[in-house]
C-alpha atoms as a PDB file:
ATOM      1  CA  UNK A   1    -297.150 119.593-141.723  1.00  0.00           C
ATOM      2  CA  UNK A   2    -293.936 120.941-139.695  1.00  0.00           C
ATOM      3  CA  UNK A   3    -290.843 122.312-140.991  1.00  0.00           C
ATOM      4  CA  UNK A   4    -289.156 118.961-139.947  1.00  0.00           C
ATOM      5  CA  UNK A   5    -287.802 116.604-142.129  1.00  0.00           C
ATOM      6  CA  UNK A   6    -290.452 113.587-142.695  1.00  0.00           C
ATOM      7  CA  UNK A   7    -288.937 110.072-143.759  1.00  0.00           C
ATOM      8  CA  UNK A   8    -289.890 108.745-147.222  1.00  0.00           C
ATOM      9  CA  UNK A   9    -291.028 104.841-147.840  1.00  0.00           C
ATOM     10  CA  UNK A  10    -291.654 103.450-150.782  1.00  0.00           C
ATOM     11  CA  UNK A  11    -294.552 100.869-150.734  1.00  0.00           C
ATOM     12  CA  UNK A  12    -294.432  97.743-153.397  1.00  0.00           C
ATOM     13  CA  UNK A  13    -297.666  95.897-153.324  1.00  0.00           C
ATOM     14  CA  UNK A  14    -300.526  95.409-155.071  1.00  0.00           C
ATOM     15  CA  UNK A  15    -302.461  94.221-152.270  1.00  0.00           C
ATOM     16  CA  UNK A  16    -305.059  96.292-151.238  1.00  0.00           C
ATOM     17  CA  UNK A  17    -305.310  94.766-147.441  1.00  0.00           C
ATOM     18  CA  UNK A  18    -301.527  94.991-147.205  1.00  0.00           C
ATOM     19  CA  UNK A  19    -301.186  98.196-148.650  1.00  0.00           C
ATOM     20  CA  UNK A  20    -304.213 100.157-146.707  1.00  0.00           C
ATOM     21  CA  UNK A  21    -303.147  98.802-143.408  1.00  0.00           C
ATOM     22  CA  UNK A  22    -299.493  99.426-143.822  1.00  0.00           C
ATOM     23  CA  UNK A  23    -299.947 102.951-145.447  1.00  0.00           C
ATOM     24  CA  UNK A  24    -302.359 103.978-142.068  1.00  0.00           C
ATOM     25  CA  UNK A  25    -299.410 103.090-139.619  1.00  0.00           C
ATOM     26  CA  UNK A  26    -296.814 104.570-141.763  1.00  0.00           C
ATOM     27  CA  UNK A  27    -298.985 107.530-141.904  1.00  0.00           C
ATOM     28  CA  UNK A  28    -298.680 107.572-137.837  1.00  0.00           C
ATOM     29  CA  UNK A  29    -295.380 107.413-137.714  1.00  0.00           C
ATOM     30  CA  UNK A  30    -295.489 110.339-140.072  1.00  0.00           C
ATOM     31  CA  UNK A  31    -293.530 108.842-142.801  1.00  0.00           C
ATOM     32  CA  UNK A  32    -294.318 109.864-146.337  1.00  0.00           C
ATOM     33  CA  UNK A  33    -295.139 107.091-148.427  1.00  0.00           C
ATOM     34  CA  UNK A  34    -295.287 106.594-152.159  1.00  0.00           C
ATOM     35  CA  UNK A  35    -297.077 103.408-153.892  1.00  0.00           C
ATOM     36  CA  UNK A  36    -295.690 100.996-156.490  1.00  0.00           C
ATOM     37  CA  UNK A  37    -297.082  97.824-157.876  1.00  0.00           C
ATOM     38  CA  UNK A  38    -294.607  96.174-158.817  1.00  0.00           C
ATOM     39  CA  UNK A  39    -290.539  95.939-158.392  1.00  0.00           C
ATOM     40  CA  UNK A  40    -289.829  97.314-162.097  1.00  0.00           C
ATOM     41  CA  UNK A  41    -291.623 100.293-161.255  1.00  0.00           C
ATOM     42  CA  UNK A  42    -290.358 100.521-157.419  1.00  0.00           C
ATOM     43  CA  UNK A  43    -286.539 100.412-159.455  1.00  0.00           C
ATOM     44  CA  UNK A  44    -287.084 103.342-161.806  1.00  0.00           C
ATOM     45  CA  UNK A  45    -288.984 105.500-158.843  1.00  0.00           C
ATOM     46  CA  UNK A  46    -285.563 104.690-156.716  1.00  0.00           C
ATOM     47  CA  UNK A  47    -283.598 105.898-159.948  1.00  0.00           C
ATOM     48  CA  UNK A  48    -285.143 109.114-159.364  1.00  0.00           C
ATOM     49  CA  UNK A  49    -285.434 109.924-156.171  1.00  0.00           C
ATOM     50  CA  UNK A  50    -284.630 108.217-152.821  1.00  0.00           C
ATOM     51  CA  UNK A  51    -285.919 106.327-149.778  1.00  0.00           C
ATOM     52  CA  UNK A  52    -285.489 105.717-146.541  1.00  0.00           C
ATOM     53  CA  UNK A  53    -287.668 102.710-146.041  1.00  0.00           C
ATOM     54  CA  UNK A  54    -288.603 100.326-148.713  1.00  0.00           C
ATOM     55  CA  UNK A  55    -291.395  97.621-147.817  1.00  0.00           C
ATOM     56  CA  UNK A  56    -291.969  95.231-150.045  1.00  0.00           C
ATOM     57  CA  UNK A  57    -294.441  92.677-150.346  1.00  0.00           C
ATOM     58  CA  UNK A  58    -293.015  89.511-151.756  1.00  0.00           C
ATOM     59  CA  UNK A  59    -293.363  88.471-154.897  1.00  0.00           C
ATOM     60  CA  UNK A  60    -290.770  86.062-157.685  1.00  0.00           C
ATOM     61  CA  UNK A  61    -289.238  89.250-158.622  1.00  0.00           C
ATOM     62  CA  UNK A  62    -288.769  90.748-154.738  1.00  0.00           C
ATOM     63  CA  UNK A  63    -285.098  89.504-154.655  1.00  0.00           C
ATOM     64  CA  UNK A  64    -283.921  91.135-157.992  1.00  0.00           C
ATOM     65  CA  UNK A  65    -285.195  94.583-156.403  1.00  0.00           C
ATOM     66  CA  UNK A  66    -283.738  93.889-153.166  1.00  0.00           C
ATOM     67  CA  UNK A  67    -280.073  92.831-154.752  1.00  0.00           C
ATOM     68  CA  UNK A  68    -280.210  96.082-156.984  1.00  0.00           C
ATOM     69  CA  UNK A  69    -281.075  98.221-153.728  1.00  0.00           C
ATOM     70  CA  UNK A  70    -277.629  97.055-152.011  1.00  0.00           C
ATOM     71  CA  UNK A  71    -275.289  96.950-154.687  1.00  0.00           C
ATOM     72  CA  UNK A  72    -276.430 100.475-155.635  1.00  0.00           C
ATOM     73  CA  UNK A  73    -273.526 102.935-154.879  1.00  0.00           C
ATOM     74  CA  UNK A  74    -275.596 105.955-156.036  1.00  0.00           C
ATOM     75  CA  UNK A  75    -279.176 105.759-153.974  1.00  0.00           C
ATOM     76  CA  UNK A  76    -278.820 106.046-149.839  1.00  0.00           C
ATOM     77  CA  UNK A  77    -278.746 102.637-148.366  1.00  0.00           C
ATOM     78  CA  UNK A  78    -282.864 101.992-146.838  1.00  0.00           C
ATOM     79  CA  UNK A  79    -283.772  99.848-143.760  1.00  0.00           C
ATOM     80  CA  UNK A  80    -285.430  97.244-146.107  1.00  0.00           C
ATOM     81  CA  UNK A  81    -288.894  95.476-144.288  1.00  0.00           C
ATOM     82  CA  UNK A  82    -289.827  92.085-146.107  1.00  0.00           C
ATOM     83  CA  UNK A  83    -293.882  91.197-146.208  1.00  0.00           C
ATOM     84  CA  UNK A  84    -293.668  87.312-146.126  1.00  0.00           C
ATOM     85  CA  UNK A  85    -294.648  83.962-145.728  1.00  0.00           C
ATOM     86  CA  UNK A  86    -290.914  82.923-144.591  1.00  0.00           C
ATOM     87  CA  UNK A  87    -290.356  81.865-141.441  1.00  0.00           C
ATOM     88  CA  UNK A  88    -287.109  83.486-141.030  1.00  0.00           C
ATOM     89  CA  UNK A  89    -284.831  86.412-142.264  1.00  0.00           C
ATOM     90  CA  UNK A  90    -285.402  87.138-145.633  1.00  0.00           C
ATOM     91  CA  UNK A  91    -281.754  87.981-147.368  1.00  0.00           C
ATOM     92  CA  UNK A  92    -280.764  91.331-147.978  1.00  0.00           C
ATOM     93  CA  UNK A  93    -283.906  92.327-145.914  1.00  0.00           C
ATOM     94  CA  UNK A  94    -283.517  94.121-142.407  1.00  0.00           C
ATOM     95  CA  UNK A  95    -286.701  93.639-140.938  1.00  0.00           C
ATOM     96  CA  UNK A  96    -289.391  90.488-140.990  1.00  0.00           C
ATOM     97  CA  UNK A  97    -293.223  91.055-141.389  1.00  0.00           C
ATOM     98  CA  UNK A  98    -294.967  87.889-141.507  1.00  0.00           C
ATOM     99  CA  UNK A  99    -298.150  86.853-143.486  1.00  0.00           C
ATOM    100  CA  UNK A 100    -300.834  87.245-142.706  1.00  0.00           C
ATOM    101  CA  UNK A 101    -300.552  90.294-141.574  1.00  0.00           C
ATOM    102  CA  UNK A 102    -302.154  91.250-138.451  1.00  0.00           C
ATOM    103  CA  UNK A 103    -302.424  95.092-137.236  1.00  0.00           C
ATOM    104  CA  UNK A 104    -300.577  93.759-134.205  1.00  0.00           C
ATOM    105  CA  UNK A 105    -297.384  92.384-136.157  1.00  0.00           C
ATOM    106  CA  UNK A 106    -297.511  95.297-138.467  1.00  0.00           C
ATOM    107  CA  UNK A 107    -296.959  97.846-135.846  1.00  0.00           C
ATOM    108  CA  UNK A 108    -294.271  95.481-134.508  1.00  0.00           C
ATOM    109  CA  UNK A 109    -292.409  95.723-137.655  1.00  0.00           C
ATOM    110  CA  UNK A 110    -292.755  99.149-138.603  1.00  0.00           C
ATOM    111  CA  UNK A 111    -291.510  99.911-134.840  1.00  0.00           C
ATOM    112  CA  UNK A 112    -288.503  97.997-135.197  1.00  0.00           C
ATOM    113  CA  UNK A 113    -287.746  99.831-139.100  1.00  0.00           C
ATOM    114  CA  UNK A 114    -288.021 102.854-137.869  1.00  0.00           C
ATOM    115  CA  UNK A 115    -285.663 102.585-135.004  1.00  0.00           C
ATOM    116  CA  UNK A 116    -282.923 101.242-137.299  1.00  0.00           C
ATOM    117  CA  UNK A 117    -283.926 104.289-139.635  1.00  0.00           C
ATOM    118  CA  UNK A 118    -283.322 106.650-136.725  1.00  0.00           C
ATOM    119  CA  UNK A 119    -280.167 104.974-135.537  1.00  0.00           C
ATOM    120  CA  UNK A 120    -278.899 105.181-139.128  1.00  0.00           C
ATOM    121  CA  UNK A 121    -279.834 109.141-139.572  1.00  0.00           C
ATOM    122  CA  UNK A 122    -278.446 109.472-136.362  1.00  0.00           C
ATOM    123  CA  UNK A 123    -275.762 107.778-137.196  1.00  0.00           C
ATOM    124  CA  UNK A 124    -274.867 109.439-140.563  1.00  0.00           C
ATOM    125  CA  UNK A 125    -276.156 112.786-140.123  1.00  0.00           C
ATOM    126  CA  UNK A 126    -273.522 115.916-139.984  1.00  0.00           C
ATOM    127  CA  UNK A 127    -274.593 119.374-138.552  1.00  0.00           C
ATOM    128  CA  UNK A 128    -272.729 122.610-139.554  1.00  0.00           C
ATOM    129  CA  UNK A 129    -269.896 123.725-136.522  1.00  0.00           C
ATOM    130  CA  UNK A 130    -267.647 126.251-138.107  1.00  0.00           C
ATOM    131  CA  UNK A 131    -265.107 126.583-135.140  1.00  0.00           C
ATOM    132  CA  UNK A 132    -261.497 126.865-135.460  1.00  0.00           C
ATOM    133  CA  UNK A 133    -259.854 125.319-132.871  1.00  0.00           C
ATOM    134  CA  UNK A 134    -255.914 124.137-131.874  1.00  0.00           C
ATOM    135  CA  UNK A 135    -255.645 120.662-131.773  1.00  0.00           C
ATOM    136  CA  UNK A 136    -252.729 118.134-131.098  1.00  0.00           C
ATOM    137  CA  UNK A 137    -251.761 115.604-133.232  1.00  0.00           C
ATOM    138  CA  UNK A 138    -249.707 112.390-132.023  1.00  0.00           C
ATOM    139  CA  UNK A 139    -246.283 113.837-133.285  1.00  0.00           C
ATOM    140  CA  UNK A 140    -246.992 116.438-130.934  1.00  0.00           C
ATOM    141  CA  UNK A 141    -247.267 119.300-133.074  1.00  0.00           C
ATOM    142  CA  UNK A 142    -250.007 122.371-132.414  1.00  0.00           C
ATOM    143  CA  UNK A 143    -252.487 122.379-135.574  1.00  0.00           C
ATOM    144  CA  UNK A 144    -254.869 125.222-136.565  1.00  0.00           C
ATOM    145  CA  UNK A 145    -257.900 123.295-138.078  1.00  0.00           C
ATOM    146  CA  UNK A 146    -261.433 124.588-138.266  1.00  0.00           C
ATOM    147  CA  UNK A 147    -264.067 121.633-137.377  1.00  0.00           C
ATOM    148  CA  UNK A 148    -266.853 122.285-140.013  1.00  0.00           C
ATOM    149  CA  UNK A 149    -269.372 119.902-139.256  1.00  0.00           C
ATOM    150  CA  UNK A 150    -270.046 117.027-136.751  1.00  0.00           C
ATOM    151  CA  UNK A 151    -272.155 114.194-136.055  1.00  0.00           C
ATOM    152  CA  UNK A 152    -272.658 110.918-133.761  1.00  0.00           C
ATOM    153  CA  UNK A 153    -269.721 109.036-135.366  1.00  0.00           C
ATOM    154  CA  UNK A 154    -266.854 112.058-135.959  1.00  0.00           C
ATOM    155  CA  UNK A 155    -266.376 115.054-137.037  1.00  0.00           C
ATOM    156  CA  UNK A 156    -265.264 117.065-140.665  1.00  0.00           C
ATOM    157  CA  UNK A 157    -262.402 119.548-140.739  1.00  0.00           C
ATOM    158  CA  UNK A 158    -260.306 122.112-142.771  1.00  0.00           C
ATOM    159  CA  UNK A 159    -256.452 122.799-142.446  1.00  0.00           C
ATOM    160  CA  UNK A 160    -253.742 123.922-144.396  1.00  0.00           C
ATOM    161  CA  UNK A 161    -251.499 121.142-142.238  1.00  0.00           C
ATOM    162  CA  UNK A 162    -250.271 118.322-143.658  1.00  0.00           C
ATOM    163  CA  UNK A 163    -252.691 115.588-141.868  1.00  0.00           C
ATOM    164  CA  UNK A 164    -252.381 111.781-142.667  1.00  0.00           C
ATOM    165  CA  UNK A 165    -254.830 108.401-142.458  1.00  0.00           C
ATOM    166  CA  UNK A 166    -254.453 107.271-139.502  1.00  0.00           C
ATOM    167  CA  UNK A 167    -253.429 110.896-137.213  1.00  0.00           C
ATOM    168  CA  UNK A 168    -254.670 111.563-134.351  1.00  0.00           C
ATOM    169  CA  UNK A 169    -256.210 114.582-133.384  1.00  0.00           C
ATOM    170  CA  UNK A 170    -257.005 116.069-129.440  1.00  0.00           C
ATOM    171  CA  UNK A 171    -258.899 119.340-129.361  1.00  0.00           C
ATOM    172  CA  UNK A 172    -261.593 121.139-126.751  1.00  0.00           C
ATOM    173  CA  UNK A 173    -265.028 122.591-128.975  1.00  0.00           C
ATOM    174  CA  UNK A 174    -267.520 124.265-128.107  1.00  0.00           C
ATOM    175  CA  UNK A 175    -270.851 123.631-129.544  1.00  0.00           C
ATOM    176  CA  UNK A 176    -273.168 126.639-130.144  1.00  0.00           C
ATOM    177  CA  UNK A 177    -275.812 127.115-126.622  1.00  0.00           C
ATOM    178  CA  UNK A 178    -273.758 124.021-125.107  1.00  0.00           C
ATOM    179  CA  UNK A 179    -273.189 123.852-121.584  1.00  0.00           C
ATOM    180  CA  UNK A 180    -269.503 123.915-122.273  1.00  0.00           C
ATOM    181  CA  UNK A 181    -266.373 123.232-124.422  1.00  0.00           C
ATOM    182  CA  UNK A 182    -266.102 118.995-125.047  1.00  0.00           C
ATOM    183  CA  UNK A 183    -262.871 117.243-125.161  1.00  0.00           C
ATOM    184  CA  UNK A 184    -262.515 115.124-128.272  1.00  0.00           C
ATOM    185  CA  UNK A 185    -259.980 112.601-129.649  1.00  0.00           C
ATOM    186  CA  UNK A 186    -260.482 111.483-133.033  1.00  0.00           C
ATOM    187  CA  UNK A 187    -258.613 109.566-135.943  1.00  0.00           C
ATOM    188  CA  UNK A 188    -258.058 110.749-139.581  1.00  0.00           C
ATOM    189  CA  UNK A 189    -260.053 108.557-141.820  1.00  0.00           C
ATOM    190  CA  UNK A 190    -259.820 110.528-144.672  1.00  0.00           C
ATOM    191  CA  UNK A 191    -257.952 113.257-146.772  1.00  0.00           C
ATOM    192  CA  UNK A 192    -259.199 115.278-149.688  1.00  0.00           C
ATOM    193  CA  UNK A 193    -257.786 118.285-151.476  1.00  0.00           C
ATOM    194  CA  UNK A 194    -257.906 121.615-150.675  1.00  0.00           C
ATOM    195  CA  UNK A 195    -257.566 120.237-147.029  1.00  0.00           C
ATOM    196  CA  UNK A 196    -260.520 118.860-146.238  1.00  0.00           C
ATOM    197  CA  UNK A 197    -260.467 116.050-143.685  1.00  0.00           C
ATOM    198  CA  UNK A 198    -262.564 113.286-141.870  1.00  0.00           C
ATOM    199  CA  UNK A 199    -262.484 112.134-138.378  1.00  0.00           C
ATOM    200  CA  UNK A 200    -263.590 109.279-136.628  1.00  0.00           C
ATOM    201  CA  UNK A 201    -263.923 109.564-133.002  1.00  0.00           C
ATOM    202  CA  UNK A 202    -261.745 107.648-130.856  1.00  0.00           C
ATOM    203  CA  UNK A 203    -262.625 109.084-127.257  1.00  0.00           C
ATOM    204  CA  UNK A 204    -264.710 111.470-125.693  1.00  0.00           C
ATOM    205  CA  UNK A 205    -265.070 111.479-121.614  1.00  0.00           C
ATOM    206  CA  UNK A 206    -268.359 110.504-120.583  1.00  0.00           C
ATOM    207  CA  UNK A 207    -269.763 113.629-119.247  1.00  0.00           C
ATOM    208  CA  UNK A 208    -268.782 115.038-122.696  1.00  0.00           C
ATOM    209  CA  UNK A 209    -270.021 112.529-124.744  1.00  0.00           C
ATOM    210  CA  UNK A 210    -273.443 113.228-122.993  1.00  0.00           C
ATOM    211  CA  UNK A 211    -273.373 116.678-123.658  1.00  0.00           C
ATOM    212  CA  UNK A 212    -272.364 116.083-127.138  1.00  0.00           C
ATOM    213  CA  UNK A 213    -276.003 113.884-127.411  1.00  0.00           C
ATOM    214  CA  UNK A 214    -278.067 116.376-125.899  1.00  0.00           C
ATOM    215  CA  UNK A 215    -276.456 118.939-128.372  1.00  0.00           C
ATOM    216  CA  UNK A 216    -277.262 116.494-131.803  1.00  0.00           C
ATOM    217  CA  UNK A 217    -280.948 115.275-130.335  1.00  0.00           C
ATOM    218  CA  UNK A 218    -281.860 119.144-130.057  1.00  0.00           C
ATOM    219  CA  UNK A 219    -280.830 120.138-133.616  1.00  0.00           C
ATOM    220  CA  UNK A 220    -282.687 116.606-134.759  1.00  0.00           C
ATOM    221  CA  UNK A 221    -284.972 117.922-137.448  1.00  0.00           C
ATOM    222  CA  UNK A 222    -287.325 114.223-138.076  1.00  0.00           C
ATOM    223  CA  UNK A 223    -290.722 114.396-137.861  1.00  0.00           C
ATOM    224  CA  UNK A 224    -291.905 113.283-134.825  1.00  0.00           C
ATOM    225  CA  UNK A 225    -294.853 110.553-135.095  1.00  0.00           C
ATOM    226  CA  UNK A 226    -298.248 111.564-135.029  1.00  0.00           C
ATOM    227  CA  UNK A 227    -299.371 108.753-132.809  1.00  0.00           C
ATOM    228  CA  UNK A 228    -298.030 106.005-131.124  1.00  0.00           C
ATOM    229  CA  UNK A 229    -297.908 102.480-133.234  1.00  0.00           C
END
């Protein structure tokens, strides 16, 4: 075990052939998996804790879990895999894994979960910054705002200015060990007190844009898979 991050999946079945093949690929892609039997249970263990990949093995009661998954506000949203006999998406479902279940398919699935799992970390994931920077706005006025964290999507701030929805903000940052300083333009999407604010970027030139990837794909922290599915 590394000092990465390893995803979590939560397993509902009570079939043993689904269940020990699923659990050994899982295991491969070095996801951590815990085991219910049934959806009632698989609803209190999400109460608890959290997920990042739920497979379920469908049963009468599958779509009750699945509907209580996405109108949750308080658990993190999970890539969802469906083990069926439909022939076609299975609502509220993100990925299809078709009975009977063949090693074959099942690594086909599980392949395409965890890529939307790593798009979505990717995605949502924020990495401390801590540089204060000047930055123009579109009245053209010269802010002092320190960019505390930032991710694939935007970026999070502090100021005492007075920022609004909808601003926009153009400032140079440099990322710690980066090549150099990146050019950003990004839009206020949010406001909170005490002057924090979030950003959604709105451009970044190409060649910075590609040093801003390197920069979040070195401080990724997931697990890397044990073997190839």
């Amino acid at each position: 075990m590394t000092a990465d991050m390893a995803f979590e999946c939560l397993l509902v079945s009570h079939d043993a052939h689904v269940v020990c093949m699923v659990n050994k690929l899982l295991d491969n892609l070095s996801i951590n998996t815990n085991i219910c039997l049934s959806s009632s249970k698989a609803l209190d263990q999400l109460a608890k804790g959290s997920a990042d990949l739920v497979i379920v093995d469908w049963q009468d009661d599958s779509a009750e879990l699945v509907g209580n998954i996405r109108k949750s506000r308080g658990w993190q949203k999970p890539t969802v895999l469906a083990v069926s006999l439909a022939k076609g998406p299975v609502p509220g479902t993100d990925v299809l894994l078709r009975k009977p279940v063949t090693p074959e398919a099942c690594a086909k699935s599980l392949r395409a979960a965890y890529s939307r799992m790593m798009y979505d970390y990717r995605r949502h994931c924020r990495y401390s910054v801590m540089s204060t920077v000047s930055a123009t706005d579109d009245r053209g006025r010269l802010l002092e705002v320190t960019v505390t964290d930032i991710g694939d999507g935007g970026v999070g701030l502090r100021t005492k200015e007075d920022l609004r929805i909808g601003d926009t903000l153009s400032f140079r940052l440099s990322l710690p060990s980066a090549s150099r300083a990146i050019l950003v333009e990004a839009r206020v999407q949010w406001t909170r007190q005490y002057g924090a604010v979030g950003c959604q970027f709105l451009r970044i030139p190409p060649v910075d844009l590609n040093i801003l990837h390197d920069w979040l794909i070195s401080k990724n922290k997931v697990k890397k898979p044990s073997a190839e599915i």
